[in-house]
Protein backbone atom coordinates (compact mmCIF):
# COMPACT_ATOMS: atom_id res chain seq x y z
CA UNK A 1 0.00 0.00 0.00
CA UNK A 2 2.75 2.60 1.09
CA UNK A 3 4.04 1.09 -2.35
CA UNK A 4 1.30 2.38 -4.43
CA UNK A 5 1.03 6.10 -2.46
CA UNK A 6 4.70 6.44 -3.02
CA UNK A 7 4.00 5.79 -6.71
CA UNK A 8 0.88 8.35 -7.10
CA UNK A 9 2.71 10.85 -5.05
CA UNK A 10 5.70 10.62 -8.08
CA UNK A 11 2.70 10.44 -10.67
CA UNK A 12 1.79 14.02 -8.97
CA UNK A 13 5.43 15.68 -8.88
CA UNK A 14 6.19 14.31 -12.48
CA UNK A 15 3.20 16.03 -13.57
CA UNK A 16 3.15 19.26 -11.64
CA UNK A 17 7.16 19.71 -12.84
CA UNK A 18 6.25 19.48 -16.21
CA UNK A 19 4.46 23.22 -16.68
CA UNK A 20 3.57 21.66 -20.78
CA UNK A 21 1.28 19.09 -18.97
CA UNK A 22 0.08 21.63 -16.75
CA UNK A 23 -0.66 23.65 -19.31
CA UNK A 24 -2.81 20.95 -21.54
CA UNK A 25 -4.64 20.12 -17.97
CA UNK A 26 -5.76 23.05 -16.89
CA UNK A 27 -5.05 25.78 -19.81
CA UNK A 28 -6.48 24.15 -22.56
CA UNK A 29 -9.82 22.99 -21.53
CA UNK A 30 -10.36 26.74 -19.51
CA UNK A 31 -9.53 28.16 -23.12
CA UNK A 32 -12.18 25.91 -24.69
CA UNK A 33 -14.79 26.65 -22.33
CA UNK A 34 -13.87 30.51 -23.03
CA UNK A 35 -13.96 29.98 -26.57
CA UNK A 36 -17.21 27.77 -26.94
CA UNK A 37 -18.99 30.31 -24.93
CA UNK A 38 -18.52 33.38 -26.67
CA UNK A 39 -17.64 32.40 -30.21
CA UNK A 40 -20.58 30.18 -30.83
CA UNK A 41 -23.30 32.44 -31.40
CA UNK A 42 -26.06 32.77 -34.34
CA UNK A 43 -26.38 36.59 -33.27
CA UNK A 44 -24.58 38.69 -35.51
CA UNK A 45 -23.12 42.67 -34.50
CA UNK A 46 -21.38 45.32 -35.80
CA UNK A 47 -21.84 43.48 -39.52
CA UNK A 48 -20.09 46.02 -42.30
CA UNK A 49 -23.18 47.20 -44.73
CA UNK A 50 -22.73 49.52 -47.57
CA UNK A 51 -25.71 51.86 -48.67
CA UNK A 52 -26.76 52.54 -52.41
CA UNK A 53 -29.86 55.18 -52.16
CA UNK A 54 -31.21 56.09 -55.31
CA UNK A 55 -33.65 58.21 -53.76
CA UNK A 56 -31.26 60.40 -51.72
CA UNK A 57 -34.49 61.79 -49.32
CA UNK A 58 -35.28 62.06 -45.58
CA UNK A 59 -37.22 58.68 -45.62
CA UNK A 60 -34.20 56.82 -46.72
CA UNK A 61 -31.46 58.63 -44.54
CA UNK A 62 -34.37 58.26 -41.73
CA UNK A 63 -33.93 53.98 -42.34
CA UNK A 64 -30.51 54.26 -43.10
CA UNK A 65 -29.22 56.28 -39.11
CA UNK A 66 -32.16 54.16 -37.96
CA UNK A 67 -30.04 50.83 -39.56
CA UNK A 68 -26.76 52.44 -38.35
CA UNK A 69 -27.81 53.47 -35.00
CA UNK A 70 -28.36 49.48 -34.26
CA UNK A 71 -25.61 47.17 -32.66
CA UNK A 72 -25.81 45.02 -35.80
CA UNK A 73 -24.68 47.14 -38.62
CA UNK A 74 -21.90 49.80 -39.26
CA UNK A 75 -22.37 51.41 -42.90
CA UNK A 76 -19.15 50.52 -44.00
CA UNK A 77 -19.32 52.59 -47.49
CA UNK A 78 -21.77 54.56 -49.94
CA UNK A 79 -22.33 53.42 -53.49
CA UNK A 80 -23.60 55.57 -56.20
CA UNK A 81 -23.92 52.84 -59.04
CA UNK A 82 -24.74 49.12 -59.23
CA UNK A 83 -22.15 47.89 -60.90
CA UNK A 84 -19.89 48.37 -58.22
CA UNK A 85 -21.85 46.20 -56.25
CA UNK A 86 -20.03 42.95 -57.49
CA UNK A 87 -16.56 44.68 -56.91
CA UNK A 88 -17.75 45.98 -53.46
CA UNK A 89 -18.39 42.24 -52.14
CA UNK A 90 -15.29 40.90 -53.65
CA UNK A 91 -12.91 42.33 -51.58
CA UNK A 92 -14.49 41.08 -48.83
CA UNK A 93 -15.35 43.54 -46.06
CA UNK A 94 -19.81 43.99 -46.24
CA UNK A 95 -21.61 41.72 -46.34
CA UNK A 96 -24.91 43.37 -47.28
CA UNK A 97 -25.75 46.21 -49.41
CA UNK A 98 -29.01 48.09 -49.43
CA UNK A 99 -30.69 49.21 -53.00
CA UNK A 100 -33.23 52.51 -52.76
CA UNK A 101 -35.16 52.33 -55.44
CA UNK A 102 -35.83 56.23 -56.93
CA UNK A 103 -38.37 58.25 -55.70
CA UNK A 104 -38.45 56.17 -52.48
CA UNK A 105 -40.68 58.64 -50.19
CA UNK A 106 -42.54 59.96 -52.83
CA UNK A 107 -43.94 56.30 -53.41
CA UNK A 108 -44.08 55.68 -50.25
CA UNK A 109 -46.46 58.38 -49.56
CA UNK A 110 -48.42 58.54 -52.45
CA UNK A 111 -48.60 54.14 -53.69
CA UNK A 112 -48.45 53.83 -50.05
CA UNK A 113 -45.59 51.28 -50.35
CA UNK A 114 -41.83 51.44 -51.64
CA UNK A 115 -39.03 48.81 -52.21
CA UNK A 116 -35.75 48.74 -50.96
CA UNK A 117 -33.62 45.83 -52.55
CA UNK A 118 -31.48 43.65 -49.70
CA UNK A 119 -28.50 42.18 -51.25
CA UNK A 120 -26.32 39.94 -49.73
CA UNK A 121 -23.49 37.93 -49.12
CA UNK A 122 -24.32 34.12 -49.44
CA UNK A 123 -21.10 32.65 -49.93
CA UNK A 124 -21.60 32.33 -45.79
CA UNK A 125 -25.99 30.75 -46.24
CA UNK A 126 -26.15 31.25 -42.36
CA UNK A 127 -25.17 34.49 -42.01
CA UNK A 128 -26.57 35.72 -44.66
CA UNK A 129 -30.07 34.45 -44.03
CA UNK A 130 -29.44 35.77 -40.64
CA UNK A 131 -28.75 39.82 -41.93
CA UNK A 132 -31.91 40.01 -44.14
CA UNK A 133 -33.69 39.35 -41.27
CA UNK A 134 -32.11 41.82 -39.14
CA UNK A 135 -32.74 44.28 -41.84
CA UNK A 136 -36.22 43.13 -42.25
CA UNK A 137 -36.89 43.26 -38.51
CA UNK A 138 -35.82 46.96 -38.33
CA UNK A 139 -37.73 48.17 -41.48
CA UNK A 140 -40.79 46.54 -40.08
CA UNK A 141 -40.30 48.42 -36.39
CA UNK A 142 -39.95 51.66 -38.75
CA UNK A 143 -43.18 51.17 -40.72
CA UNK A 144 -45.05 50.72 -36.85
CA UNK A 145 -43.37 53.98 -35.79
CA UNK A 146 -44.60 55.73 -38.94
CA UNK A 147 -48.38 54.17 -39.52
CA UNK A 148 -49.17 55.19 -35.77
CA UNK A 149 -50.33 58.40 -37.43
CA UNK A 150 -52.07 57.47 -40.57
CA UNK A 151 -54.91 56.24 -41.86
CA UNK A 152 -53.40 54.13 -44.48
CA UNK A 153 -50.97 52.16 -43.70
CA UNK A 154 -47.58 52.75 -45.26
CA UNK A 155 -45.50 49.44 -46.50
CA UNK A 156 -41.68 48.97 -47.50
CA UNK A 157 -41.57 46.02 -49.71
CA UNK A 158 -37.97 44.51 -49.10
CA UNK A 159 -36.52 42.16 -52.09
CA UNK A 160 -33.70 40.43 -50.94
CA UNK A 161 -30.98 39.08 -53.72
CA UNK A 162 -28.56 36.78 -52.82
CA UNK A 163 -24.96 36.66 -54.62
CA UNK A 164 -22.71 34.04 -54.99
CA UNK A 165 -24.85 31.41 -53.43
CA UNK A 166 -28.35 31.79 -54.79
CA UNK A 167 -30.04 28.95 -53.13
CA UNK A 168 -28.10 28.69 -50.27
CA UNK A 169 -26.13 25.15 -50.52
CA UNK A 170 -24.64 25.51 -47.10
CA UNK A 171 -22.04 23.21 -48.57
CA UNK A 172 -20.93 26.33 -49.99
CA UNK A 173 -19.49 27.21 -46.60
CA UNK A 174 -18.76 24.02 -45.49
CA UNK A 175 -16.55 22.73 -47.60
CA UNK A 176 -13.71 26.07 -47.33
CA UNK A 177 -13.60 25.32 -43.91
CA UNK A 178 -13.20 21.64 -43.78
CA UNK A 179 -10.59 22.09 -46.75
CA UNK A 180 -8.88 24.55 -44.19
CA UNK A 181 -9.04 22.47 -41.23
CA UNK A 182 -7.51 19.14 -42.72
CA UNK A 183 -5.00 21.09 -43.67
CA UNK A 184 -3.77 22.85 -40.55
CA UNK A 185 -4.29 20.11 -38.46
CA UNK A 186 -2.92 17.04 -40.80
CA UNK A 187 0.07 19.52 -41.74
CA UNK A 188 0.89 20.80 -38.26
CA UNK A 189 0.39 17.46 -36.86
CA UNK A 190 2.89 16.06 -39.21
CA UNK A 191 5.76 18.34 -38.80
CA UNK A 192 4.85 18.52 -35.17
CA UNK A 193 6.51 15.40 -34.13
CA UNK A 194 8.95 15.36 -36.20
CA UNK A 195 12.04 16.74 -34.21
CA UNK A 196 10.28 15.62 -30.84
CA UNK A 197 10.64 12.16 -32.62
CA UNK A 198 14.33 12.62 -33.05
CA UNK A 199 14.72 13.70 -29.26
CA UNK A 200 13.30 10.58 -28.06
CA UNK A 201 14.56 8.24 -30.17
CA UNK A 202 18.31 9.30 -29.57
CA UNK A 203 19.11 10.47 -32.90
CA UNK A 204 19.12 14.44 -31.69
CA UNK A 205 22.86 14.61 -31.13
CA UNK A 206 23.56 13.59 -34.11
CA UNK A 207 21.76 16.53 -35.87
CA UNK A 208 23.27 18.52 -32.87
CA UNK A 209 26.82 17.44 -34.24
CA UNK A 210 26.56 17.61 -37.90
CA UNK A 211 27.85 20.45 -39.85
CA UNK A 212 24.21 21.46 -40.91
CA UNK A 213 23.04 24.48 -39.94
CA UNK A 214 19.95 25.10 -37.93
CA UNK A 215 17.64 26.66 -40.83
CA UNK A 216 18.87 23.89 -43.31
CA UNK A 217 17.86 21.13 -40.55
CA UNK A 218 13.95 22.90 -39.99
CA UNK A 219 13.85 23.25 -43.73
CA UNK A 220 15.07 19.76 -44.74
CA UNK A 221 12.13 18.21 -42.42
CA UNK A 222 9.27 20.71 -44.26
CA UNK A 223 10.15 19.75 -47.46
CA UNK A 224 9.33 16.35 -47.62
CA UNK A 225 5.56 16.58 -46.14
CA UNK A 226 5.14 19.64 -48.43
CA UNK A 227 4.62 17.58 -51.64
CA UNK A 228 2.72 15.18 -49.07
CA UNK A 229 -0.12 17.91 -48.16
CA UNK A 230 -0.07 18.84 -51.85
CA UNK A 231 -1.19 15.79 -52.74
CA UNK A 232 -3.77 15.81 -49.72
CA UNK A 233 -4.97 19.06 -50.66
CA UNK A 234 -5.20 18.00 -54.59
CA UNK A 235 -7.51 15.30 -53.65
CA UNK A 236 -9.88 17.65 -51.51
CA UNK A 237 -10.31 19.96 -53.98
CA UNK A 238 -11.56 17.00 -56.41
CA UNK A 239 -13.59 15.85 -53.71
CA UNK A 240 -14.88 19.16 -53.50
CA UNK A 241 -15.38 19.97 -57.14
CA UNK A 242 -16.93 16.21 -58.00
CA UNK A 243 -18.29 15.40 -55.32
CA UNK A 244 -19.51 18.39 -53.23
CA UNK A 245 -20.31 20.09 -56.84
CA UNK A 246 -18.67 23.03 -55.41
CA UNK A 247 -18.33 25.85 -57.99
CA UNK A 248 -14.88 27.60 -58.84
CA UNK A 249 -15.49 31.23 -60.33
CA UNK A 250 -11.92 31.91 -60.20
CA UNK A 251 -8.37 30.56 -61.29
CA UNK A 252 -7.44 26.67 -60.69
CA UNK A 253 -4.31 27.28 -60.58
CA UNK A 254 -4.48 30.32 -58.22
CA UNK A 255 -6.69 28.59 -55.83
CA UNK A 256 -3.62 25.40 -55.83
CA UNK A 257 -1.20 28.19 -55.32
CA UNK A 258 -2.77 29.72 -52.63
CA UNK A 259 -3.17 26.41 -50.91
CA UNK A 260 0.70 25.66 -51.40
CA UNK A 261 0.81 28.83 -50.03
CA UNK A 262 -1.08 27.70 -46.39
CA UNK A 263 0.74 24.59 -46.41
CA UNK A 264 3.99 25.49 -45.83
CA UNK A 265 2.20 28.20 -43.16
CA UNK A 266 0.99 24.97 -41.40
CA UNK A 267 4.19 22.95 -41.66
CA UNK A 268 6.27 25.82 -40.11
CA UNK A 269 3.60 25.71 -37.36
CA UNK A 270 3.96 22.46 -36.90
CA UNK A 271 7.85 22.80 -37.13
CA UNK A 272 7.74 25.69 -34.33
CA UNK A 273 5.34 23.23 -32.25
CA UNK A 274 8.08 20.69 -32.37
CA UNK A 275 11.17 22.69 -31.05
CA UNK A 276 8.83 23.49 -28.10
CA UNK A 277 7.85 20.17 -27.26
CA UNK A 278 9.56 17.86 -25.16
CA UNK A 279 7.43 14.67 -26.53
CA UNK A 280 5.23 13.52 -29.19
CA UNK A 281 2.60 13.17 -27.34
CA UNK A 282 2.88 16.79 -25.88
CA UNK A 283 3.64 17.90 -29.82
CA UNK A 284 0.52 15.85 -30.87
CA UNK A 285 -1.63 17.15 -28.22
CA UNK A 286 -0.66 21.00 -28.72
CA UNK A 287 -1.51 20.32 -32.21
CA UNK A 288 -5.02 18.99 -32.06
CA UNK A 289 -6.33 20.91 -29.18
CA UNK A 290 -4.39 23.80 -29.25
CA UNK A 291 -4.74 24.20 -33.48
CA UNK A 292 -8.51 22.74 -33.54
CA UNK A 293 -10.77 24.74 -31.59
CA UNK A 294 -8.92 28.08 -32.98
CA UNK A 295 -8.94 26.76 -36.26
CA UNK A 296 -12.49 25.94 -36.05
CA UNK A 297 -14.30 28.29 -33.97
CA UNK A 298 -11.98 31.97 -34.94
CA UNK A 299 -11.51 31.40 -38.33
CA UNK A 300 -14.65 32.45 -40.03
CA UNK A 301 -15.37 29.12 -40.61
CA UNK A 302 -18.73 28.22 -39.01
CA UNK A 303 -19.27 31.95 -36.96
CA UNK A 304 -19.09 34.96 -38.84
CA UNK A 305 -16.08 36.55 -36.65
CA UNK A 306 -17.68 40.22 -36.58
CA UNK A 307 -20.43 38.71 -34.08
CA UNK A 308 -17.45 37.98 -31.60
CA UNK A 309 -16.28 40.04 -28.61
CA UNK A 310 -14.00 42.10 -29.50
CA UNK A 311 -10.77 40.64 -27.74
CA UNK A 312 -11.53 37.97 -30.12
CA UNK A 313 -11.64 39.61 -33.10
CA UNK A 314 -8.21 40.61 -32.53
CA UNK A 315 -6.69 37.15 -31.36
CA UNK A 316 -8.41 35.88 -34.51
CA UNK A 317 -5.90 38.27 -36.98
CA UNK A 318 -3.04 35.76 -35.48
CA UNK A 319 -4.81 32.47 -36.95
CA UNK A 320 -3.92 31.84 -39.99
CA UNK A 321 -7.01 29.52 -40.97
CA UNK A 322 -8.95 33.08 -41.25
CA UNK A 323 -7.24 34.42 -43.79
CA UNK A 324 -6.84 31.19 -45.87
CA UNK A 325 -10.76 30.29 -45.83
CA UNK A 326 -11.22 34.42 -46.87
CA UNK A 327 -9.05 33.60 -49.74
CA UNK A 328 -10.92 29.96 -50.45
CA UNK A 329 -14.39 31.88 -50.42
CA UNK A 330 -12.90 34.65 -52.82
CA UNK A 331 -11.53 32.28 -55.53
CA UNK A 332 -14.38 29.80 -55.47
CA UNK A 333 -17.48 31.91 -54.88
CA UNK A 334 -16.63 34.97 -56.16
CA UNK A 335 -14.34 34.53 -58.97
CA UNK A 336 -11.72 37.30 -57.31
CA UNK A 337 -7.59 37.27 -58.25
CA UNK A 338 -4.78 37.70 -56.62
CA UNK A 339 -4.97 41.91 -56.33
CA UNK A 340 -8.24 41.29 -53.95
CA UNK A 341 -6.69 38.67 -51.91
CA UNK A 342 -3.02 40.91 -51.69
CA UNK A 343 -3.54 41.39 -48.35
CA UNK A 344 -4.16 37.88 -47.12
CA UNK A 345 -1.33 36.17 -48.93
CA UNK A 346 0.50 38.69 -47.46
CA UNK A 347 -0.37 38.06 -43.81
CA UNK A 348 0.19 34.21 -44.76
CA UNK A 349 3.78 34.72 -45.43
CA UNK A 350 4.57 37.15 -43.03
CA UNK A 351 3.24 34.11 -40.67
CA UNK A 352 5.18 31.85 -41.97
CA UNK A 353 8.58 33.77 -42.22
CA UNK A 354 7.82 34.34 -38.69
CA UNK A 355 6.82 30.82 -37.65
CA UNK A 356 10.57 29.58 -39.57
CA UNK A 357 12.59 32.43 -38.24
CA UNK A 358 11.47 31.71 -34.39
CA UNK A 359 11.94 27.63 -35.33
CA UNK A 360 15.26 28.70 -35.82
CA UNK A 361 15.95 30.50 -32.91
CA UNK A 362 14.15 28.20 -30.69
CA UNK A 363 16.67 25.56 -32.35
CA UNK A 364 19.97 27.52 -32.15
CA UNK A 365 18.89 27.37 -28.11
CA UNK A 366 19.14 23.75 -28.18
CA UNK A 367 22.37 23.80 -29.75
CA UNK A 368 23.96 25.83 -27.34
């Protein structure tokens, strides 16, 4: 018996000296909890709208401070013409856009009804679904406000138009996010344990030893499970052409670029994971639950980010899943090239220089 307390006492000090394990114990599933409760939401707040009022009178900019007065929208820009309306969505920033028609308060007062067209966003079904009601719930609390002092009643007709994603196929959204996901985690995961593998097998010192130099040794272990996740990422995007019928407005070969491109952001991850790590399992498990959830939940991928806290908004800039699925949902859906996704690829290797260059130095510590 004194046997077996001896032995869960050193169960407890092995695991309390190791502040990793502590970490995945206690940080982890407090993070999760923190996570699931405010990112999963189907409210939506502060979404970016733009405005297009043919009509230009006090009705419409009465609807349009009543709109922006709300918590859910922020009139992002003003439109004079429709056919910036396409260009307006692609790069990426509203997700709605209301369409006066002319002479809005004029038929309003005299037909006794006006229409004001709702155009949005489906490449996301749920969110947009989601905004038209908003929109519609606020027009309809305007038209109580004004018929309190008529006779006849007054109605706005809305007509809502949905772009990219017509009928709402919410394997639309779907599939950019799983496409992401697989990728970070299977890429991650496989560089992960990669030099944690070499630590416990012995063979460490003999990379420690040889003439090769630090960057050479964190590049020489990418390469290889590069072409690897190209090939994984050429059969999902069969699957998802084929299979999932998804459509792909844009470039082919931009969209296999730009998922080259994420790769080796996920391998250097996974590279960075494994100079941390003291283990495979601790690489592994860093990898799954500490990639997953934020991969999942802050990317874009299921909530639309602009409904989060705030604090979250920012921590979700630093995962790189958010930009990749914006740059998915721009080449597939929308048909966009590489000037309206500049920004993102640009983020994407700035994360990955990063993610080598502190590999690196994280490695040069072990050498010394």
């Amino acid at each position: 018996m004194k046997r077996f307390i001896g032995f869960i006492k050193k169960e407890f000090y092995h695991i309390f000296r190791d502040r990793r394990s502590l970490f995945i114990l206690f940080g982890m599933p407090i993070a999760q909890i923190l996570l699931f409760g405010f990112a999963i939401t189907n409210e939506i707040n502060n979404v970016d709208i733009a405005i297009l009022d043919h009509s230009k009178d006090a009705t419409t900019q009465e609807i349009i401070n009543k709109i922006s007065a709300s918590k859910y929208f922020s009139i992002k820009q003003i439109i004079d013409r429709e056919a910036d309306i396409e260009s307006v969505f692609k790069k990426g920033k509203v997700k709605a856009i209301l369409n006066f028609e002319q002479d809005f308060s004029q038929n309003l007062i005299k037909n006794h009804n006006a229409t004001v067209q709702v155009i949005t966003d489906a490449t996301d079904p749920n969110t947009a679904n989601t905004i038209s009601n908003y929109i519609n719930a606020i027009l309809q609390n305007y038209l109580q406000q004004q018929n309190k002092h008529i006779k006849i009643a007054y109605q706005i007709i809305p007509e809502t138009k949905l772009l990219f994603n017509p009928e709402l196929k919410s394997v639309y959204m779907f599939v950019p996010g799983v496409m992401t996901v697989i990728l970070m985690l299977v890429s991650a995961m496989m560089t992960s344990i990669s030099i944690t593998r070499e630590k416990e097998l012995g063979t460490m010192e003999v990379l420690l030893v040889s003439p090769l130099k630090p960057l050479q040794v964190i590049v020489g272990k990418v390469v290889p499970y590069i072409f690897l996740s190209i090939i994984n990422a050429t059969i999902i995007i069969l699957l998802s052409l084929f299979v999932f019928k998804m459509p792909v407005q844009g470039s082919l070969i931009l969209l296999g670029l730009e998922s080259v491109l994420f790769i080796i952001t996920s391998l250097a991850l996974g590279i960075l994971i494994s100079t941390v790590s003291a283990s495979q399992q601790t690489a592994m498990m860093i990898s799954l639950m500490g990639l997953m959830l934020p991969t999942i939940l802050l990317s874009g991928f299921i909530f639309p980010i602009s409904s989060m806290p705030f604090p979250l908004q920012v921590i979700s800039n630093i995962v790189p899943a958010k930009w990749f699925i914006i740059i998915v949902k721009g080449i597939m859906l929308k048909g966009v090239g590489l000037g309206f996704i500049l920004k993102e690829n640009l983020i994407l290797i700035a994360m990955t220089l990063f993610f080598i260059g502190l590999s690196v130095k994280k490695y040069k510590i072990r050498l010394e």
